[in-house]
C-alpha atoms as a PDB file:
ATOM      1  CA  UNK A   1     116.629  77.342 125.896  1.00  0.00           C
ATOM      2  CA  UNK A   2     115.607  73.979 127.711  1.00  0.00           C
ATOM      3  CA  UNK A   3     116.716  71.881 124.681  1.00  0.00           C
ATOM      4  CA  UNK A   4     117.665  71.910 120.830  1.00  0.00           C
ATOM      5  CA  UNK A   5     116.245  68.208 119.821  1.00  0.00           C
ATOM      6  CA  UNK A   6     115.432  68.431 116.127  1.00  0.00           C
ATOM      7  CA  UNK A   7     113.347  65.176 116.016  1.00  0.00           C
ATOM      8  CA  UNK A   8     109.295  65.808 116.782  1.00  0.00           C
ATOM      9  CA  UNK A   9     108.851  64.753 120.191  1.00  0.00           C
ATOM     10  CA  UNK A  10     107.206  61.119 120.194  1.00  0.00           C
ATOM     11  CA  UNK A  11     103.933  62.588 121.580  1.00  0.00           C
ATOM     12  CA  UNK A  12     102.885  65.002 118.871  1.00  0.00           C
ATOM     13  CA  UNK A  13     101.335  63.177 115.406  1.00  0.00           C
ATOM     14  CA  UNK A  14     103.297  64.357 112.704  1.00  0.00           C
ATOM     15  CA  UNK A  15     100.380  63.792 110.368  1.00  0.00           C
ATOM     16  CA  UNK A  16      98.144  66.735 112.630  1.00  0.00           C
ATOM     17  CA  UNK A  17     101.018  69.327 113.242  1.00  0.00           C
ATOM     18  CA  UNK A  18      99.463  72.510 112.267  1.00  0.00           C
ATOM     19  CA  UNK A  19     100.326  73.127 108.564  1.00  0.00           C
ATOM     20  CA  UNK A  20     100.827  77.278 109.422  1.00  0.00           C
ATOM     21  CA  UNK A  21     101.365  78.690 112.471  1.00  0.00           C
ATOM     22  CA  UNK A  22     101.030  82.452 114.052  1.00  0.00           C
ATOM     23  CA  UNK A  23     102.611  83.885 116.957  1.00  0.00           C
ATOM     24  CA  UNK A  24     101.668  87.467 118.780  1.00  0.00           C
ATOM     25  CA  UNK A  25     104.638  88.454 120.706  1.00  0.00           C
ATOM     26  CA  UNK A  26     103.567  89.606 123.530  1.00  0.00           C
ATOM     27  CA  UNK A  27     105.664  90.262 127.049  1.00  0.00           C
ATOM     28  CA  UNK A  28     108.973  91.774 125.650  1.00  0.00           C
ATOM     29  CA  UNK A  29     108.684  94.596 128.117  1.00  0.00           C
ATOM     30  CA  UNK A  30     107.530  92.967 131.093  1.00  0.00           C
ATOM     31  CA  UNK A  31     110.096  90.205 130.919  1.00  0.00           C
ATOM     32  CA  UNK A  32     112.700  92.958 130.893  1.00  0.00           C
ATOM     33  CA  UNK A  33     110.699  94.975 133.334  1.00  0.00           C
ATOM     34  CA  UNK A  34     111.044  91.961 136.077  1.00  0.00           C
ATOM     35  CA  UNK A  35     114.747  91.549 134.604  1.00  0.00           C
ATOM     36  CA  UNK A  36     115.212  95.195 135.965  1.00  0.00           C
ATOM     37  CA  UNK A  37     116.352  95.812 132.384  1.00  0.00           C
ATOM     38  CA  UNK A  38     115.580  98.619 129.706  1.00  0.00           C
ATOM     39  CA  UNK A  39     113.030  97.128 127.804  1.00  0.00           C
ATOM     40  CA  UNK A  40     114.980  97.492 124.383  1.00  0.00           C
ATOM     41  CA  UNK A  41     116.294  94.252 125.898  1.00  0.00           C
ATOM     42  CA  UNK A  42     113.449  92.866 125.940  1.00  0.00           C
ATOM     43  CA  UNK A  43     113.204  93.163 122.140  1.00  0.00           C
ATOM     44  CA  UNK A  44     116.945  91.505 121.814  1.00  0.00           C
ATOM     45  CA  UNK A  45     115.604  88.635 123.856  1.00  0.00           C
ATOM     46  CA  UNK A  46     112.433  88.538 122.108  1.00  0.00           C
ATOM     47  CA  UNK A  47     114.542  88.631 118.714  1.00  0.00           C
ATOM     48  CA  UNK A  48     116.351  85.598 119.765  1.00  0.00           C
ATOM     49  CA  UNK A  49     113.156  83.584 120.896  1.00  0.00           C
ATOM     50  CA  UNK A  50     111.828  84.116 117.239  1.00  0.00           C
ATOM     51  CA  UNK A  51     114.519  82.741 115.761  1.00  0.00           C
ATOM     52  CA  UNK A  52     114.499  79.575 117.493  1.00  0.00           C
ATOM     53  CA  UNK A  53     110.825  79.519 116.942  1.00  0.00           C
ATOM     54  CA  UNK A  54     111.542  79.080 113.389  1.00  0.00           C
ATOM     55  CA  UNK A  55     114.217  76.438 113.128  1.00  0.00           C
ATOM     56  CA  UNK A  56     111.921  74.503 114.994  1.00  0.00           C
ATOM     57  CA  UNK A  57     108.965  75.028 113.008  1.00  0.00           C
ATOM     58  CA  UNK A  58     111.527  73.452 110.239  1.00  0.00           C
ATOM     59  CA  UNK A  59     113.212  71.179 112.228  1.00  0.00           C
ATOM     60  CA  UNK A  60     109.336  69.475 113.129  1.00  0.00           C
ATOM     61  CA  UNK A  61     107.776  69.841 109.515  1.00  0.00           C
ATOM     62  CA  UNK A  62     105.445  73.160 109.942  1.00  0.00           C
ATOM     63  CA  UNK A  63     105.432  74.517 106.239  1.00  0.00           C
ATOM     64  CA  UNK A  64     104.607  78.306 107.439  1.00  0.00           C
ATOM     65  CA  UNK A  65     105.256  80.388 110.392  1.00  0.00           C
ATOM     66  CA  UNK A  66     103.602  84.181 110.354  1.00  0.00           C
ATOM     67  CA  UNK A  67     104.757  86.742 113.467  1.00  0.00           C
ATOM     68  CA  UNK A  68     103.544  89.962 114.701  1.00  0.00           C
ATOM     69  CA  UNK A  69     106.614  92.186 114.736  1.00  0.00           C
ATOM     70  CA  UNK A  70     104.912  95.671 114.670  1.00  0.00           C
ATOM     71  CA  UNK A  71     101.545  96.337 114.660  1.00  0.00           C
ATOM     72  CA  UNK A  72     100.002 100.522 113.119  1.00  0.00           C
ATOM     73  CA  UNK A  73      99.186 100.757 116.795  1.00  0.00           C
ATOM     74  CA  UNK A  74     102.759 100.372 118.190  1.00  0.00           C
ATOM     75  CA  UNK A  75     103.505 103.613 116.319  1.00  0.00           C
ATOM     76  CA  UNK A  76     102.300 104.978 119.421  1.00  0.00           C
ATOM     77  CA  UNK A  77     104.869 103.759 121.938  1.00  0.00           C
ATOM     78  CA  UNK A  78     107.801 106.123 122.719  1.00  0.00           C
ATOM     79  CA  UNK A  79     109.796 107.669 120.355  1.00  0.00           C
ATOM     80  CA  UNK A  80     112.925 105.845 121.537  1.00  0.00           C
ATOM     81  CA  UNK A  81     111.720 102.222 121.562  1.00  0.00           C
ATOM     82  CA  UNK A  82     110.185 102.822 118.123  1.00  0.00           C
ATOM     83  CA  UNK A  83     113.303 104.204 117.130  1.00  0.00           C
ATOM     84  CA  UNK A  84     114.978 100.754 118.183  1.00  0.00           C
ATOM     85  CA  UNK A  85     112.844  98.886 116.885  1.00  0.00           C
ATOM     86  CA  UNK A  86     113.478  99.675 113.517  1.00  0.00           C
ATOM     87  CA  UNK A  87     117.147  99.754 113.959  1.00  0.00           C
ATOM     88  CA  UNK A  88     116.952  96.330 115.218  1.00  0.00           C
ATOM     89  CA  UNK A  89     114.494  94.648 112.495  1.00  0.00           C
ATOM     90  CA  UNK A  90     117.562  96.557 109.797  1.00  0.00           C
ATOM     91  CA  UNK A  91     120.500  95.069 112.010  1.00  0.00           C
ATOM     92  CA  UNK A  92     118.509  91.543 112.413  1.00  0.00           C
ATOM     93  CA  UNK A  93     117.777  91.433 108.883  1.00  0.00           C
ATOM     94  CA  UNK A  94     121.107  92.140 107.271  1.00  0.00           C
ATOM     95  CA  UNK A  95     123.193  89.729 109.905  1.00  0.00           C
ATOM     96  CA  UNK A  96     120.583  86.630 109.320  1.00  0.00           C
ATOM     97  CA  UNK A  97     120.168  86.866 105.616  1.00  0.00           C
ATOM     98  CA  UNK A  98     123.142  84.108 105.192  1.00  0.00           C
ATOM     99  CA  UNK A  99     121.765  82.110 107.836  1.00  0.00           C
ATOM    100  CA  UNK A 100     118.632  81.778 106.302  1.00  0.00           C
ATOM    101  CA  UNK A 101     119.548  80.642 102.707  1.00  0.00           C
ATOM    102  CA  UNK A 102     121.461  78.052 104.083  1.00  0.00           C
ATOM    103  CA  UNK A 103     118.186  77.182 106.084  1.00  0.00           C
ATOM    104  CA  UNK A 104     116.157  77.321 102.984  1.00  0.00           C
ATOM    105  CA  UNK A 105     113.501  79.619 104.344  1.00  0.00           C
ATOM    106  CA  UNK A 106     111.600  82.447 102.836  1.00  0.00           C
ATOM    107  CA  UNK A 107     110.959  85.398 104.288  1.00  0.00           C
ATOM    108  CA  UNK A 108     108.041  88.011 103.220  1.00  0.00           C
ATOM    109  CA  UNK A 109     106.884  90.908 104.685  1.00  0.00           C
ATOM    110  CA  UNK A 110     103.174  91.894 105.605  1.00  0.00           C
ATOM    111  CA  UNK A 111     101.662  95.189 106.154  1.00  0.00           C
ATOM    112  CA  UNK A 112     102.206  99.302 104.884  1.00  0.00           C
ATOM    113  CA  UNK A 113     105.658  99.181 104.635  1.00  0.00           C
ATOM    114  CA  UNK A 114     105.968 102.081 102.662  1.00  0.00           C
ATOM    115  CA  UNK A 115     105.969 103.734 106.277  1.00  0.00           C
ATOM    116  CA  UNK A 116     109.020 102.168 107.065  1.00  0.00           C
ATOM    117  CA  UNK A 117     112.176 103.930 106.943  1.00  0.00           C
ATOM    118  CA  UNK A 118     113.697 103.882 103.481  1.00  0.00           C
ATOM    119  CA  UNK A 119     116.723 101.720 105.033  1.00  0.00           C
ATOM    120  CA  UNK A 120     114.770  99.295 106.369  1.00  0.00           C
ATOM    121  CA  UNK A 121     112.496  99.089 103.283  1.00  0.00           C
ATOM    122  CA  UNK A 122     115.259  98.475 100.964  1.00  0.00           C
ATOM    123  CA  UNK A 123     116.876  95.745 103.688  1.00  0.00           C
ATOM    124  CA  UNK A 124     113.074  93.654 103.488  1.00  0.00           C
ATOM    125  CA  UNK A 125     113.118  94.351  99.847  1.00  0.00           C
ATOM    126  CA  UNK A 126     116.590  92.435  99.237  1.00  0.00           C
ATOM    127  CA  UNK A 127     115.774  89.872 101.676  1.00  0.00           C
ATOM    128  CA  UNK A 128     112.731  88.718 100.091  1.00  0.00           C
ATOM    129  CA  UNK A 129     114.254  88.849  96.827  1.00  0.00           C
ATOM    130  CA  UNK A 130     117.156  86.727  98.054  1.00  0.00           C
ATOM    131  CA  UNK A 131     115.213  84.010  99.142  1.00  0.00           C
ATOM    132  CA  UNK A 132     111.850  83.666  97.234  1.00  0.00           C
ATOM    133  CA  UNK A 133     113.334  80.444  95.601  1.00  0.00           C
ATOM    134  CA  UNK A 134     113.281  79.308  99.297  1.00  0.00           C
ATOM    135  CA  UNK A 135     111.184  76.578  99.882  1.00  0.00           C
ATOM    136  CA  UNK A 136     112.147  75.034 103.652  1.00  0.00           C
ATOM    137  CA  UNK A 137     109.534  77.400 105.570  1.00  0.00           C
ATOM    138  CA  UNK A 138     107.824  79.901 104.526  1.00  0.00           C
ATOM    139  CA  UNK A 139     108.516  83.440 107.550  1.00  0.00           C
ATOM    140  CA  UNK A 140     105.798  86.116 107.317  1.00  0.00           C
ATOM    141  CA  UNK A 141     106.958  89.148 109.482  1.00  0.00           C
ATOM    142  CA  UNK A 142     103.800  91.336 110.027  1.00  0.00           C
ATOM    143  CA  UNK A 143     105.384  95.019 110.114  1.00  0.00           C
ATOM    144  CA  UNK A 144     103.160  97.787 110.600  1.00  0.00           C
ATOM    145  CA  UNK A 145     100.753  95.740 110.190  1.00  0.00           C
ATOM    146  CA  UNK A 146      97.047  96.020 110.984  1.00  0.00           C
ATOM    147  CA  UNK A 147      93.943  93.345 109.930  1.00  0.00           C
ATOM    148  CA  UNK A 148      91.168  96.156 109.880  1.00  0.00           C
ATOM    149  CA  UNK A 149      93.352  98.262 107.395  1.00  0.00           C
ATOM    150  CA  UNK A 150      94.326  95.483 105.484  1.00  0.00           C
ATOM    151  CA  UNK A 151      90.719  94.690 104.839  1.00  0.00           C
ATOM    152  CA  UNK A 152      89.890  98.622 103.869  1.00  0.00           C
ATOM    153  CA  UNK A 153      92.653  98.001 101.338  1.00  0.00           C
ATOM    154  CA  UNK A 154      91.379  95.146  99.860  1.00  0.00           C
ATOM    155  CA  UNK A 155      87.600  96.451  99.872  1.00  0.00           C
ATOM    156  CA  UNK A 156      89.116  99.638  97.877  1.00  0.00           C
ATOM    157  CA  UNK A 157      90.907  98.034  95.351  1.00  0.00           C
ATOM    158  CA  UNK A 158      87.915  95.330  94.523  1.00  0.00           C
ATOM    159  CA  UNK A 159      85.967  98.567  93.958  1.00  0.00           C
ATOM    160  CA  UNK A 160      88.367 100.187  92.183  1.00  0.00           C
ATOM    161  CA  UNK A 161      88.373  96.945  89.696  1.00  0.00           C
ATOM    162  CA  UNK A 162      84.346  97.210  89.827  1.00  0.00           C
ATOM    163  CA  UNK A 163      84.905 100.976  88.723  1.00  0.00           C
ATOM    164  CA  UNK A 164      86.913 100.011  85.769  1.00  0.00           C
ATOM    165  CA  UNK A 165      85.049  97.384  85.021  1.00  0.00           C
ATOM    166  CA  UNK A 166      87.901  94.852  85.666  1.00  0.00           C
ATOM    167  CA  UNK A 167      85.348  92.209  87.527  1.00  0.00           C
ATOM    168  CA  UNK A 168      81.954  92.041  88.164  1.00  0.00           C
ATOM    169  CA  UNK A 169      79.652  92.406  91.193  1.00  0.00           C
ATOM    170  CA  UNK A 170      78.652  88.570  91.206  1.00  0.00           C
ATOM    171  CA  UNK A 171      82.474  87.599  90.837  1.00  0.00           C
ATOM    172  CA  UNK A 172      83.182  89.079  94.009  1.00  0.00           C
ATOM    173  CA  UNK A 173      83.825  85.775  96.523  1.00  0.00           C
ATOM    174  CA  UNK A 174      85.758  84.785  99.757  1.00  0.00           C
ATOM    175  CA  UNK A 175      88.685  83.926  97.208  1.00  0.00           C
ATOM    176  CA  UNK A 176      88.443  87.008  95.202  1.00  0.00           C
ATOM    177  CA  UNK A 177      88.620  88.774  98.594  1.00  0.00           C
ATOM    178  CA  UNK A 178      90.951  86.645  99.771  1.00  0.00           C
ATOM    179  CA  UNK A 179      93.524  87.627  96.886  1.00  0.00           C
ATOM    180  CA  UNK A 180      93.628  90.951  97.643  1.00  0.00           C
ATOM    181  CA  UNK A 181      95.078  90.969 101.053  1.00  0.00           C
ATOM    182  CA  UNK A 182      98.783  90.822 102.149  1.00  0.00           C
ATOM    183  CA  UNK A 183      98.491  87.279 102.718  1.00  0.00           C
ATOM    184  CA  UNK A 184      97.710  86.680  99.410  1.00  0.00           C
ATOM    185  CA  UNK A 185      99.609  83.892  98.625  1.00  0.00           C
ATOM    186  CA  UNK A 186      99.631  82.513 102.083  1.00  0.00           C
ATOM    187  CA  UNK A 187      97.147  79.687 103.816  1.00  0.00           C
ATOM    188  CA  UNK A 188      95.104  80.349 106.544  1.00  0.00           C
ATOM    189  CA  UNK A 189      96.823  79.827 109.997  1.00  0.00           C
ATOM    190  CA  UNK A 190      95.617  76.938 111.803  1.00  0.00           C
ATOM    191  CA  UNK A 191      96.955  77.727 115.469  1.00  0.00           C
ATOM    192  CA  UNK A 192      97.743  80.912 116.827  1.00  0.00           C
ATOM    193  CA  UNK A 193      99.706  81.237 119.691  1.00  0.00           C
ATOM    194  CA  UNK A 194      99.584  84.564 121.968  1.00  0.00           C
ATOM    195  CA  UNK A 195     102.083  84.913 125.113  1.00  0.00           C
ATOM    196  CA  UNK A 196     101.973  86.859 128.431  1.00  0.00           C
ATOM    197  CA  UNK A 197      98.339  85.904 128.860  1.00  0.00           C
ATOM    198  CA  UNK A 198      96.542  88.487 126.840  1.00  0.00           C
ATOM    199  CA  UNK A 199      93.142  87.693 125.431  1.00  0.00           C
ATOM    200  CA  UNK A 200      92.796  89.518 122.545  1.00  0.00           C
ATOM    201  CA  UNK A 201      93.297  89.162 118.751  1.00  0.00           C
ATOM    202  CA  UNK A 202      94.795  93.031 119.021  1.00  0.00           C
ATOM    203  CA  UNK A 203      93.964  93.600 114.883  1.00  0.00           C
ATOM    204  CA  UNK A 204      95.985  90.950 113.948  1.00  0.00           C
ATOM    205  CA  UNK A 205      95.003  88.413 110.564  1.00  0.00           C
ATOM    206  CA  UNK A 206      91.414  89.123 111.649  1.00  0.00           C
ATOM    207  CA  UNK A 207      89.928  87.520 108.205  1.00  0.00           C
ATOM    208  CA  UNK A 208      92.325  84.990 108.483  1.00  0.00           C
ATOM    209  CA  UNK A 209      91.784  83.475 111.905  1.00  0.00           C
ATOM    210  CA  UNK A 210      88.190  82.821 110.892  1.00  0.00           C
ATOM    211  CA  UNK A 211      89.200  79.117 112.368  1.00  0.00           C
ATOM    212  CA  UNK A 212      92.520  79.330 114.299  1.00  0.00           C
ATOM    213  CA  UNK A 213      92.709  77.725 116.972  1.00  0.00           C
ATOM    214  CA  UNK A 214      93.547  79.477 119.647  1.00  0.00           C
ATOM    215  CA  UNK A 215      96.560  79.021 122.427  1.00  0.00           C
ATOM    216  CA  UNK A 216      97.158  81.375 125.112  1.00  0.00           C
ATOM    217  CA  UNK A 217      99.969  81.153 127.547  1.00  0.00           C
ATOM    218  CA  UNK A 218     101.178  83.062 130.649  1.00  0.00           C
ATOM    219  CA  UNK A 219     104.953  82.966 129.819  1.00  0.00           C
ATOM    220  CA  UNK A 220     106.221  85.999 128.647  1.00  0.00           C
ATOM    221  CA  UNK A 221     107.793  85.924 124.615  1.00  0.00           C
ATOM    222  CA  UNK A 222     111.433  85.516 125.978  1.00  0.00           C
ATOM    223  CA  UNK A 223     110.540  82.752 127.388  1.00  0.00           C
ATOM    224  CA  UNK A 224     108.737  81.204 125.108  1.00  0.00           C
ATOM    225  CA  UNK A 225     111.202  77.972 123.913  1.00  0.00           C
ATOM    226  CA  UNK A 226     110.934  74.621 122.434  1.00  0.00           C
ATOM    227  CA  UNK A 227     109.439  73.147 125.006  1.00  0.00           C
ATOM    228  CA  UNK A 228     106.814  75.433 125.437  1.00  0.00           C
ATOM    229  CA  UNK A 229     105.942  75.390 121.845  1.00  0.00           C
ATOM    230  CA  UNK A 230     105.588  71.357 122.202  1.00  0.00           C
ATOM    231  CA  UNK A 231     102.934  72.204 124.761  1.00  0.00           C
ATOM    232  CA  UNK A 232     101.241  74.159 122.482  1.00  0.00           C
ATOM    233  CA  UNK A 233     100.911  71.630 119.637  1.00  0.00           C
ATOM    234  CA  UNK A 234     100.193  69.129 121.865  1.00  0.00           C
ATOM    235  CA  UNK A 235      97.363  71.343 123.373  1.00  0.00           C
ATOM    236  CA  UNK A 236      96.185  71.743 119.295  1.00  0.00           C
ATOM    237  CA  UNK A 237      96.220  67.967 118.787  1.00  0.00           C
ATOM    238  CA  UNK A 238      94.161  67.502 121.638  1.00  0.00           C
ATOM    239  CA  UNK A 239      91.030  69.809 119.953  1.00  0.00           C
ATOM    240  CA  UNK A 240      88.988  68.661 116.980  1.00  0.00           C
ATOM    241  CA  UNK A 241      88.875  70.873 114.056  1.00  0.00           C
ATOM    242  CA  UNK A 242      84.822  71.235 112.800  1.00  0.00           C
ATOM    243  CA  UNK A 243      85.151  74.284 111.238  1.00  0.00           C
ATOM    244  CA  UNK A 244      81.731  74.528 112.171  1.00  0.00           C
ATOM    245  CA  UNK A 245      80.356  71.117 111.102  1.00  0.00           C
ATOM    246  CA  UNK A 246      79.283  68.551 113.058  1.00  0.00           C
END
């Protein structure tokens, strides 16, 4: 960590900071890899990059930060590092729950977790329920998550209310639509910010990034600090937003 300033830094317009803000992960491994460490530390490191990420998304004024903790596709990774995972999101949860009520945040979950292991599910359960009066910053945590079955949900239920008679064809809009997915109550992300140099959206908010902007960075998650997030928004304040208007 290259510096814990809580004031914006005097080149970024506090009036054009991005209003939410989504981050894929990316580099855990590698970074330990190079480290010549298992790359369960990786995750511990990446864990602790996250959490500054957020107190500085409050410290600066950003109203919503969304990250991509597990996607369905990491099921797939070996047994042992999923394994970890889990036990780490439990252990993370349970020792920062005091931490963030005094930081006012609140935290919600997106994705199947009925999947999860019934521990962890009743840990994300009592977190979210502990701070929904939270207004400071609003955490997403996208946990076995993916954007293509999140939109197969939504298109089943909407014609499961058609079925029943519950709405009509002609009601069906982007809003309607909109309301059935995870991020229900949750705005659109205005900057998304992917580490380790990957270009790829990897299944992640794919209705929702309809008009992120995009920032992609070599440095591995880790690594990612305040001062690399500065870059980032000042990158974003540099682009104009037409959402495809003149």
């Amino acid at each position: 960590m290259q510096t814990r300033l809580k004031e914006l830094p005097i080149d970024l317009d506090r009036e054009r900071l991005p209003r939410h803000v989504a981050v894929i992960m990316d580099g855990n491994g590698r970074w330990a890899q190079r480290q010549g460490l298992p790359r369960i530390m990786g995750h511990r490191r990446g864990v602790d990059a996250l959490k500054d990420l957020l107190r500085c998304c409050k410290d600066w004024g950003i109203k919503a930060l969304t990250a991509y903790a597990f996607s369905t596709e990491n099921w797939g990774r070996p047994l042992e590092e999923v394994e970890f995972l889990m036990t780490l999101f439990e252990r993370v949860l349970r020792r920062e729950i005091d931490d963030m009520m005094k930081e006012n945040v609140q935290i919600q979950f997106l994705g199947n977790l009925s999947a999860l292991p019934q521990s962890l599910q009743g840990e994300i359960q009592r977190s979210m329920t502990k701070t929904q009066d939270n207004n400071g910053i609003q955490f997403n945590v996208a946990t076995n998550y993916g954007a293509r079955q999140e939109i197969l949900q939504a298109v089943h239920a909407i014609a499961q209310e058609v079925q029943e008679g519950k709405i009509q064809l002609d009601e069906i809009d982007e809003a309607l639509f909109s309301r059935h997915l995870y991020t229900a109550n949750v705005s659109d992300p205005d900057l998304l910010i992917r580490t380790s140099g990957e270009m790829r959206l990897s299944n992640f908010l794919l209705w929702q990034m309809a008009y992120a902007e995009l920032y992609i960075t070599d440095i591995l998650w880790p690594d990612f600090d305040r001062e690399q997030f500065h870059q980032a928004l000042f990158a974003y304040q540099q682009r104009k937003r037409r959402f495809g208007k003149i």
